[in-house]
PDB file of N, CA and C in Angstrom:
ATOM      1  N   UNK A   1       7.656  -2.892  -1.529  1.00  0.00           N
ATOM      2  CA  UNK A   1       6.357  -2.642  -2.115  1.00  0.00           C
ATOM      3  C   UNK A   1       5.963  -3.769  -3.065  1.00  0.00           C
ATOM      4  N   UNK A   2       7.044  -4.424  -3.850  1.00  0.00           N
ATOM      5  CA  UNK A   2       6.763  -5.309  -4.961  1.00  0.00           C
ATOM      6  C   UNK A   2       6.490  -6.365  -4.288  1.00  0.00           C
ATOM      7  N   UNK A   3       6.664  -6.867  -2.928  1.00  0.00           N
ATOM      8  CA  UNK A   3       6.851  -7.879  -1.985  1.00  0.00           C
ATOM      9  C   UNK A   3       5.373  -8.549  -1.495  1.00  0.00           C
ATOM     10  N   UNK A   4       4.499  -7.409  -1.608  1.00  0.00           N
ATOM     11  CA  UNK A   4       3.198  -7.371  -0.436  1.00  0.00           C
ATOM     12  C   UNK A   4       2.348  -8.138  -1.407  1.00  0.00           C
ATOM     13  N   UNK A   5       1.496  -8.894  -0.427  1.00  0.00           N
ATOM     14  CA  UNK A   5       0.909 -10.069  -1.126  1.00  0.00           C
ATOM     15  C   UNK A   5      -0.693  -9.328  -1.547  1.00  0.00           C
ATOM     16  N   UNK A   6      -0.967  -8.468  -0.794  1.00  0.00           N
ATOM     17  CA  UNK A   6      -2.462  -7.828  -1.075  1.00  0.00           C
ATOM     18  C   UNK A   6      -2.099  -6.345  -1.809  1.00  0.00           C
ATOM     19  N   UNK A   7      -2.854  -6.466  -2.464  1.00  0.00           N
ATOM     20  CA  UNK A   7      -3.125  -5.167  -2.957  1.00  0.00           C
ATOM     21  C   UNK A   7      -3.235  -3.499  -2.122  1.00  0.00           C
ATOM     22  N   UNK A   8      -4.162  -4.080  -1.098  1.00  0.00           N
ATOM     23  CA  UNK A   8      -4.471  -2.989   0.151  1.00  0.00           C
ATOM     24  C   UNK A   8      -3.137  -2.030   0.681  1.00  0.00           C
ATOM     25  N   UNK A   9      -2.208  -3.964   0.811  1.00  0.00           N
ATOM     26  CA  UNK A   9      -1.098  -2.944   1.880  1.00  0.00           C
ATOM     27  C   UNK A   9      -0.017  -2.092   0.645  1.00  0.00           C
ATOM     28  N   UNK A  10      -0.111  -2.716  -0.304  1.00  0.00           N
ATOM     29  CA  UNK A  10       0.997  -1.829  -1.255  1.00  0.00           C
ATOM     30  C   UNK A  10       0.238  -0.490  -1.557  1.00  0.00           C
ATOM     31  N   UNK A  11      -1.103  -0.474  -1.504  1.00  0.00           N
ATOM     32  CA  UNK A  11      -1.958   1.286  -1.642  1.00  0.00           C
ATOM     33  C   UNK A  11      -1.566   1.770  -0.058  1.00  0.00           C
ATOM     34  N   UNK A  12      -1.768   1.288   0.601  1.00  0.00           N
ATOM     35  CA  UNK A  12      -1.257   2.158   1.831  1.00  0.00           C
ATOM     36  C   UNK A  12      -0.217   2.380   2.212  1.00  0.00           C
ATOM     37  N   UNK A  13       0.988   1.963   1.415  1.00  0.00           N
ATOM     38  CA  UNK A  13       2.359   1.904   1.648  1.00  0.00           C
ATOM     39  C   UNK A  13       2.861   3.135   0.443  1.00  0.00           C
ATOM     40  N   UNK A  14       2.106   2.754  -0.183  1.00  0.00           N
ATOM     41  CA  UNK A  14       2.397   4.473  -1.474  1.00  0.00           C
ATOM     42  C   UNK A  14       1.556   5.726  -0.647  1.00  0.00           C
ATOM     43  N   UNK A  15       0.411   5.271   0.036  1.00  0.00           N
ATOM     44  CA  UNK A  15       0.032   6.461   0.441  1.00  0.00           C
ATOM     45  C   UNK A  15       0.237   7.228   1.342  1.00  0.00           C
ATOM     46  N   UNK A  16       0.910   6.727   2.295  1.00  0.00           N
ATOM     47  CA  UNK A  16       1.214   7.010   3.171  1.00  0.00           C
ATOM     48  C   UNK A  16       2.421   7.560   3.290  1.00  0.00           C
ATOM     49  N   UNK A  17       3.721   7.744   2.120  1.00  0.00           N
ATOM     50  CA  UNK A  17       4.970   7.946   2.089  1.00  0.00           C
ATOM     51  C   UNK A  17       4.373   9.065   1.255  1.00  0.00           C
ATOM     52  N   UNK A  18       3.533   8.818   0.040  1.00  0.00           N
ATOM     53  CA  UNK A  18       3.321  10.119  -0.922  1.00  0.00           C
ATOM     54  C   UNK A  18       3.136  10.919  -0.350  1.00  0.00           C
ATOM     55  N   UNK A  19       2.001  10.795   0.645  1.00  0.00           N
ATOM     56  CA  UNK A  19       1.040  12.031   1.333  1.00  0.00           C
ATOM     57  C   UNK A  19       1.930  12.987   2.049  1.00  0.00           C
ATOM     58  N   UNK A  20       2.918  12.196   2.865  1.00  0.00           N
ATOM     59  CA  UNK A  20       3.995  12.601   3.783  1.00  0.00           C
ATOM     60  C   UNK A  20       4.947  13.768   2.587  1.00  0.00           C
ATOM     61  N   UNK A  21       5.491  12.898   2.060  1.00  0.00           N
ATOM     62  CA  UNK A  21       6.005  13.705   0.824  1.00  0.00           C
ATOM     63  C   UNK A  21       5.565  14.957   0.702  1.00  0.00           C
ATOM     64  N   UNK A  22       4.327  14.770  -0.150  1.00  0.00           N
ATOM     65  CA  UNK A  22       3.341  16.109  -0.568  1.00  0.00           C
ATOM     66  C   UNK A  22       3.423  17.158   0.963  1.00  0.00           C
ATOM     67  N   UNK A  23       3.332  16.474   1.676  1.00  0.00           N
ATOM     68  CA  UNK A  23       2.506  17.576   2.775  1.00  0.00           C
ATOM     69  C   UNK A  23       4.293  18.132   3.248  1.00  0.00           C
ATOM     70  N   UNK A  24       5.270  17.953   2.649  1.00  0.00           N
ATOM     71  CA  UNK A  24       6.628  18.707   3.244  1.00  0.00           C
ATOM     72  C   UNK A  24       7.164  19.850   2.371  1.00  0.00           C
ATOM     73  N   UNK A  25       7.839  20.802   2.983  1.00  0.00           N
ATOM     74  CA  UNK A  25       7.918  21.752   2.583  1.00  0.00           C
ATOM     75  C   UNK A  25       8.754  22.130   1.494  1.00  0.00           C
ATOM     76  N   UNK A  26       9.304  20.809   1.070  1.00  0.00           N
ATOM     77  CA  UNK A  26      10.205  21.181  -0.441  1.00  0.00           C
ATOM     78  C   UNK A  26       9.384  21.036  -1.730  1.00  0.00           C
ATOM     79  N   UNK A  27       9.516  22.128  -2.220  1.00  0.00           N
ATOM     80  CA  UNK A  27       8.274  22.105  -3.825  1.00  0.00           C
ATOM     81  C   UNK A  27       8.345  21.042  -4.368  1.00  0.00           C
ATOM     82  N   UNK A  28       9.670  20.793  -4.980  1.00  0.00           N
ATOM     83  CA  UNK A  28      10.060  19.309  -5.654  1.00  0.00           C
ATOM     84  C   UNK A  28       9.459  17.830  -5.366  1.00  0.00           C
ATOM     85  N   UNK A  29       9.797  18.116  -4.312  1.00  0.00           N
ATOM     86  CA  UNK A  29       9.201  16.604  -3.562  1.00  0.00           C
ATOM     87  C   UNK A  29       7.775  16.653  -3.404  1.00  0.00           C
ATOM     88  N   UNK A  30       7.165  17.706  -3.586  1.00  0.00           N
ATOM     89  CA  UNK A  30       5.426  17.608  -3.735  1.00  0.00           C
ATOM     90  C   UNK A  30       4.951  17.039  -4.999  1.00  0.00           C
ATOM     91  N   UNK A  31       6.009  17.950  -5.851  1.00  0.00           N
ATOM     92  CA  UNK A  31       5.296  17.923  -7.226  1.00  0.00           C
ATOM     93  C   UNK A  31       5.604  16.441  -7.536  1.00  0.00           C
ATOM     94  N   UNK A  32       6.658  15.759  -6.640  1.00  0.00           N
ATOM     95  CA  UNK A  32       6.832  14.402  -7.309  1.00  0.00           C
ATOM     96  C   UNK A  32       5.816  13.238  -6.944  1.00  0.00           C
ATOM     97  N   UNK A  33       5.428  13.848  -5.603  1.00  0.00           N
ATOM     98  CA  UNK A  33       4.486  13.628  -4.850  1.00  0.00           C
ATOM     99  C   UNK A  33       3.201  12.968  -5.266  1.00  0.00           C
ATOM    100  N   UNK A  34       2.846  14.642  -5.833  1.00  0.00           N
ATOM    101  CA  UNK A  34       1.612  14.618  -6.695  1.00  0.00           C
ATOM    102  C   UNK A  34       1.119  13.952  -8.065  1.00  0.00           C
ATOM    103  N   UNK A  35       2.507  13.871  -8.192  1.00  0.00           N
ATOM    104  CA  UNK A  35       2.172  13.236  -9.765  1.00  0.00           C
ATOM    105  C   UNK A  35       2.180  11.811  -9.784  1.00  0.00           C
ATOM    106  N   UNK A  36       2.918  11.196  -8.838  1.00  0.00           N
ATOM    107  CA  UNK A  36       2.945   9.860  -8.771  1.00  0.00           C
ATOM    108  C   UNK A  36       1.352   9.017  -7.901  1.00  0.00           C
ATOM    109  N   UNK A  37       1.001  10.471  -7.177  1.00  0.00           N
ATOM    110  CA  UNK A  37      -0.380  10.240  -6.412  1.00  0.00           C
ATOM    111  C   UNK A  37      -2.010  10.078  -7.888  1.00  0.00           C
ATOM    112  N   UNK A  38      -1.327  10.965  -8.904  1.00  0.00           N
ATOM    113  CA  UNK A  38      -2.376  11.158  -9.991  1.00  0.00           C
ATOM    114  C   UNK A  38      -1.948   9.853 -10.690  1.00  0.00           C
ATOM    115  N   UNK A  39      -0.792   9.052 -10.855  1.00  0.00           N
ATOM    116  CA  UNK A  39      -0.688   8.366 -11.731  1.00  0.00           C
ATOM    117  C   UNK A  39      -0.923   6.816 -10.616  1.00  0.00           C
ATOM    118  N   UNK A  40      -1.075   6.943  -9.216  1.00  0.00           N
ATOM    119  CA  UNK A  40      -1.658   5.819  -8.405  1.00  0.00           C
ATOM    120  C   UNK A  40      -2.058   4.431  -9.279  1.00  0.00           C
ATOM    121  N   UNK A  41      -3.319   4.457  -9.821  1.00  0.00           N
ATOM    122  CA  UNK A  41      -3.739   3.506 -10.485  1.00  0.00           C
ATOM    123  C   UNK A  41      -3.337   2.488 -11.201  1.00  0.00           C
ATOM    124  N   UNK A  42      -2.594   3.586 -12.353  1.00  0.00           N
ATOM    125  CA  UNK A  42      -1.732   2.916 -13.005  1.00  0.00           C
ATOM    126  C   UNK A  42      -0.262   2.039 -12.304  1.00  0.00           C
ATOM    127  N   UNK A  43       0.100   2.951 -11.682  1.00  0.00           N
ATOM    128  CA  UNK A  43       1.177   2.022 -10.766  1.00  0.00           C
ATOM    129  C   UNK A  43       0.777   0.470  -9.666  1.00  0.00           C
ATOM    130  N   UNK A  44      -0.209   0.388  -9.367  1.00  0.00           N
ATOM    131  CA  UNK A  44      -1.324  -0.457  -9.097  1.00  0.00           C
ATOM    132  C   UNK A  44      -1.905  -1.239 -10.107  1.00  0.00           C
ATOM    133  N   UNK A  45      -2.168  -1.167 -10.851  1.00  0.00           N
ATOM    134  CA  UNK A  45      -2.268  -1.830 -12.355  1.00  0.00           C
ATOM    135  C   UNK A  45      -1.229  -2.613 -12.647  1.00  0.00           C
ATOM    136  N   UNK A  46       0.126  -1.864 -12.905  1.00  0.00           N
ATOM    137  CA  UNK A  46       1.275  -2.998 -13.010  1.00  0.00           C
ATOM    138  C   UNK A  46       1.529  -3.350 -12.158  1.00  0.00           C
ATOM    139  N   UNK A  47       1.309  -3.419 -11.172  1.00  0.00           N
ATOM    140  CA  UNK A  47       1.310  -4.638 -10.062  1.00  0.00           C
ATOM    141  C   UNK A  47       0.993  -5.724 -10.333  1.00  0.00           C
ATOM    142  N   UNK A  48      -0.421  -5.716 -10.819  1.00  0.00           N
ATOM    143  CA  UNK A  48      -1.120  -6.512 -10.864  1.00  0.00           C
ATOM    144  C   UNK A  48      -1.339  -7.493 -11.941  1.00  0.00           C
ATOM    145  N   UNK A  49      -1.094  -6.899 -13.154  1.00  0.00           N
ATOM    146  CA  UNK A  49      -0.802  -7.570 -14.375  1.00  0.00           C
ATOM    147  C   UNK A  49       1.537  -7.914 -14.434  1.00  0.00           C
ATOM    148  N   UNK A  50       1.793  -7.249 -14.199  1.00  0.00           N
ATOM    149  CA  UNK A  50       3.541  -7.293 -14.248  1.00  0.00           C
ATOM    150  C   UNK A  50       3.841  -7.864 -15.885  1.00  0.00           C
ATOM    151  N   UNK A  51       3.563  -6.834 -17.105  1.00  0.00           N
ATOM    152  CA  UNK A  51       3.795  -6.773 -18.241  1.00  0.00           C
ATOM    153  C   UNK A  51       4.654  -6.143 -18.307  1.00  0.00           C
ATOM    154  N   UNK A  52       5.638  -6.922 -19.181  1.00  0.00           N
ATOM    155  CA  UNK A  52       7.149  -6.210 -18.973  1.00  0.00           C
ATOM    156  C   UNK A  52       7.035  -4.845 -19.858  1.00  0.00           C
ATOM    157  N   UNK A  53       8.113  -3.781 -19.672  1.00  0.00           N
ATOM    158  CA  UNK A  53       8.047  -2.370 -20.264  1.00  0.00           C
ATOM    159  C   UNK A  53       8.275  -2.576 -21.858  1.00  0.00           C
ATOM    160  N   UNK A  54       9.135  -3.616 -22.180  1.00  0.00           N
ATOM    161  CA  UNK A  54       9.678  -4.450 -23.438  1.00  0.00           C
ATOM    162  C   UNK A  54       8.555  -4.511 -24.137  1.00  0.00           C
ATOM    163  N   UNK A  55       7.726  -5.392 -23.645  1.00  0.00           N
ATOM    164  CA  UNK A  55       6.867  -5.621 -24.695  1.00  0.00           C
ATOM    165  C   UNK A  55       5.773  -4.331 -24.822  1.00  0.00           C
ATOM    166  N   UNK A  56       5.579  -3.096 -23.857  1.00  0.00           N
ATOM    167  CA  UNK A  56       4.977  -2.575 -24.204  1.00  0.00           C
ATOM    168  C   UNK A  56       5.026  -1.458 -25.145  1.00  0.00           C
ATOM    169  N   UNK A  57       6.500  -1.535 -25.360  1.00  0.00           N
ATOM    170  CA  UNK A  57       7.157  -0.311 -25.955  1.00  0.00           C
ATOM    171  C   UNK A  57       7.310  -1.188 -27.401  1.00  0.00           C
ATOM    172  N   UNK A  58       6.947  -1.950 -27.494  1.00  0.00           N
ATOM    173  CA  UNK A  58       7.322  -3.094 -28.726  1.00  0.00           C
ATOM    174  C   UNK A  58       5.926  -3.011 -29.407  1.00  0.00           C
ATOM    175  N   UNK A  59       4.819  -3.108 -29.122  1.00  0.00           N
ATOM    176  CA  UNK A  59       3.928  -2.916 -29.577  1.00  0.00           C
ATOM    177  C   UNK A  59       3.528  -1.124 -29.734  1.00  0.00           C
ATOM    178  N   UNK A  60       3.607  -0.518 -28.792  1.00  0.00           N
ATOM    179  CA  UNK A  60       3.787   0.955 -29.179  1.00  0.00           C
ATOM    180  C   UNK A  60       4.759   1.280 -30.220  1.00  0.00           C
ATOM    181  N   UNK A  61       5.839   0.471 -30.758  1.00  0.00           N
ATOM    182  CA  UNK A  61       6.582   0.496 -31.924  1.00  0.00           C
ATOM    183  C   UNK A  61       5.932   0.204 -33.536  1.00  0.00           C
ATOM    184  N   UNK A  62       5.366  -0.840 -32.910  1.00  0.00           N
ATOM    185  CA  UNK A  62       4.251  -1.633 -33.985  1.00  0.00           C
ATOM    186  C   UNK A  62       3.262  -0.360 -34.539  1.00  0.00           C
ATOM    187  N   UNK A  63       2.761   0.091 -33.423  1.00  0.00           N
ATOM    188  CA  UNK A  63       1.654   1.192 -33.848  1.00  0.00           C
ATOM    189  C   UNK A  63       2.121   2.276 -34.461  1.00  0.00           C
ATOM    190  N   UNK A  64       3.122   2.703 -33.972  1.00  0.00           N
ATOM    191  CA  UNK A  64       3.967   4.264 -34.735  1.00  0.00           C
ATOM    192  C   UNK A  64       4.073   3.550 -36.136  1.00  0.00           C
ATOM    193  N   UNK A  65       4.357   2.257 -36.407  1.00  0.00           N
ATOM    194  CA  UNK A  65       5.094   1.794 -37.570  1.00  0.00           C
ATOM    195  C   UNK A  65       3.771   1.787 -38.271  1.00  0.00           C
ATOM    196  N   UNK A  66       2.821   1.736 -37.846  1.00  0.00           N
ATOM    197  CA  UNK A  66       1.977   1.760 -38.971  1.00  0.00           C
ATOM    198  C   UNK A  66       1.207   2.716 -39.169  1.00  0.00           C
ATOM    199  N   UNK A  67       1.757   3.685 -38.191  1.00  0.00           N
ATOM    200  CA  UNK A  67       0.613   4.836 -38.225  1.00  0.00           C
ATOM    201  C   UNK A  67       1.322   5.768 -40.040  1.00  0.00           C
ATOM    202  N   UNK A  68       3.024   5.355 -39.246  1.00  0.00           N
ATOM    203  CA  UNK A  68       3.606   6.253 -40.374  1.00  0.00           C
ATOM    204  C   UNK A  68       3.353   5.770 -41.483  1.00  0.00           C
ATOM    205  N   UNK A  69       3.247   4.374 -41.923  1.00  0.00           N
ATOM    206  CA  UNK A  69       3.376   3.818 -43.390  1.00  0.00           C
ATOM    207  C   UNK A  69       1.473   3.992 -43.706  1.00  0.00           C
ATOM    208  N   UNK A  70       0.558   4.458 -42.885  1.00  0.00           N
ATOM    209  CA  UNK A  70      -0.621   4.698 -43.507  1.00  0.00           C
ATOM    210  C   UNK A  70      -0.711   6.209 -43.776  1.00  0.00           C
ATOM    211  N   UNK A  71       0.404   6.771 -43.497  1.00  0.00           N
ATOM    212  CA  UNK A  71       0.331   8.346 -43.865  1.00  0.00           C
ATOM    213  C   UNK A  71       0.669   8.738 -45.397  1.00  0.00           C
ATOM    214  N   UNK A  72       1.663   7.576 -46.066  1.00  0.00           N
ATOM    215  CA  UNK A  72       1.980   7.348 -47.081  1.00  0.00           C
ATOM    216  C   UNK A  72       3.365   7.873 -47.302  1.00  0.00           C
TER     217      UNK A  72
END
């Protein structure tokens, strides 16, 4: 999936395994299904930008850090 040079074929390569997923008869595997189908975009997004998790959790650190020290 990380491989595909267009955008198109990596959405049809999630969709087509999700859908399959969803549409089988184990609950689990729907619900994992489904949620990864609602969160699509975003997984498509980091594709596209490839911002490491590091730095995003580093700045989400930054923000807690100041949310707490403006609470007093």
């Amino acid at each position: 999936m990380w491989d595909y040079t267009y955008e198109g074929a990596t959405l049809r390569y999630l969709q087509s395994g999700l859908v399959r997923c969803a549409l089988a008869a184990a609950k689990p595997d729907g619900e994992l299904a489904q949620m990864l189908l609602d969160r699509l975009e975003g997984i498509l997004n980091y594709r596209r930008t490839k911002i490491p998790m590091g730095v995003i959790e580093a700045v989400n650190g930054n923000l807690k850090a100041l949310l707490r020290r403006g609470r007093g």
